[in-house]
C-alpha atoms as a PDB file:
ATOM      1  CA  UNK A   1       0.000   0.000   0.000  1.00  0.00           C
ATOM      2  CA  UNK A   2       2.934   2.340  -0.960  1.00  0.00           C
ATOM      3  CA  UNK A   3       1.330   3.493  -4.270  1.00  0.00           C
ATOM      4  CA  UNK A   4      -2.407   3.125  -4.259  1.00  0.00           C
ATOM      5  CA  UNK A   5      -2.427   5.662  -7.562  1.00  0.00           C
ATOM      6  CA  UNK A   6      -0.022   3.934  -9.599  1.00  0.00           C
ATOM      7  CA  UNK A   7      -2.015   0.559  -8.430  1.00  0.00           C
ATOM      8  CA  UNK A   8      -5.348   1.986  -9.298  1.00  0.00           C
ATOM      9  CA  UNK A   9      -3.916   3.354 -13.238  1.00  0.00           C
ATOM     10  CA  UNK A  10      -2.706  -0.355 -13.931  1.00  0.00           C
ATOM     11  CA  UNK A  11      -6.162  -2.265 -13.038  1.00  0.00           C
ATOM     12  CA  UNK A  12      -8.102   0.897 -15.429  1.00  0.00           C
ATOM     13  CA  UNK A  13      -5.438   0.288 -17.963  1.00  0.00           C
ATOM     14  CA  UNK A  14      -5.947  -3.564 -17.998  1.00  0.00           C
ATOM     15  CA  UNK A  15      -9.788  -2.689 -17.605  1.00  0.00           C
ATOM     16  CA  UNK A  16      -9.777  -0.325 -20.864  1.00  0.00           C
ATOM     17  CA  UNK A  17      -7.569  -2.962 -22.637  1.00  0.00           C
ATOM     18  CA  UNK A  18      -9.385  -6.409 -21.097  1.00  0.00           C
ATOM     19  CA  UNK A  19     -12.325  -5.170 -23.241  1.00  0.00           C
ATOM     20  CA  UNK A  20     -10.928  -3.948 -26.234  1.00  0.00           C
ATOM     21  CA  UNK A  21      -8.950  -7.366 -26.754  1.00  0.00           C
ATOM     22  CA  UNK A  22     -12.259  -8.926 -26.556  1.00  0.00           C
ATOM     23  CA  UNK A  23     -13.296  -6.941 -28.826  1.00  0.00           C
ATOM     24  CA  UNK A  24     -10.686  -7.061 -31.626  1.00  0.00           C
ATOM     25  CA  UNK A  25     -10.841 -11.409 -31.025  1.00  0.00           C
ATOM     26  CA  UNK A  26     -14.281 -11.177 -32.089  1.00  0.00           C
ATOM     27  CA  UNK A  27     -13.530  -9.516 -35.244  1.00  0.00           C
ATOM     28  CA  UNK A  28     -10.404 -11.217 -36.049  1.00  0.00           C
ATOM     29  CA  UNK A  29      -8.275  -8.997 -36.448  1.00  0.00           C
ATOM     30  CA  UNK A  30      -5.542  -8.815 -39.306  1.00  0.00           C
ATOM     31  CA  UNK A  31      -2.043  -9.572 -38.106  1.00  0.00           C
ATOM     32  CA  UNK A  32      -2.893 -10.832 -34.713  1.00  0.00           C
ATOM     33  CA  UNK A  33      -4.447 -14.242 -35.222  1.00  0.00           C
ATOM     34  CA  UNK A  34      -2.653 -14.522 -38.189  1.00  0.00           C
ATOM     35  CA  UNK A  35       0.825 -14.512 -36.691  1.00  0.00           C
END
């Protein structure tokens, strides 16, 4: 509990980004699957 901020920006980071992988799966996206 030495840096609740910097704590708290990683788990909305990995929030915003959690979904927006989904997302992109879903849709296949060029380049990613592929490799």
């Amino acid at each position: 509990m030495s840096e609740p901020k910097s704590e708290e920006r990683k788990i909305k980071l990995k929030s915003e980004q959690l979904p927006e992988s989904k997302l992109r799966h879903g849709q296949q996206p060029p380049g990613c699957l592929s490799r």
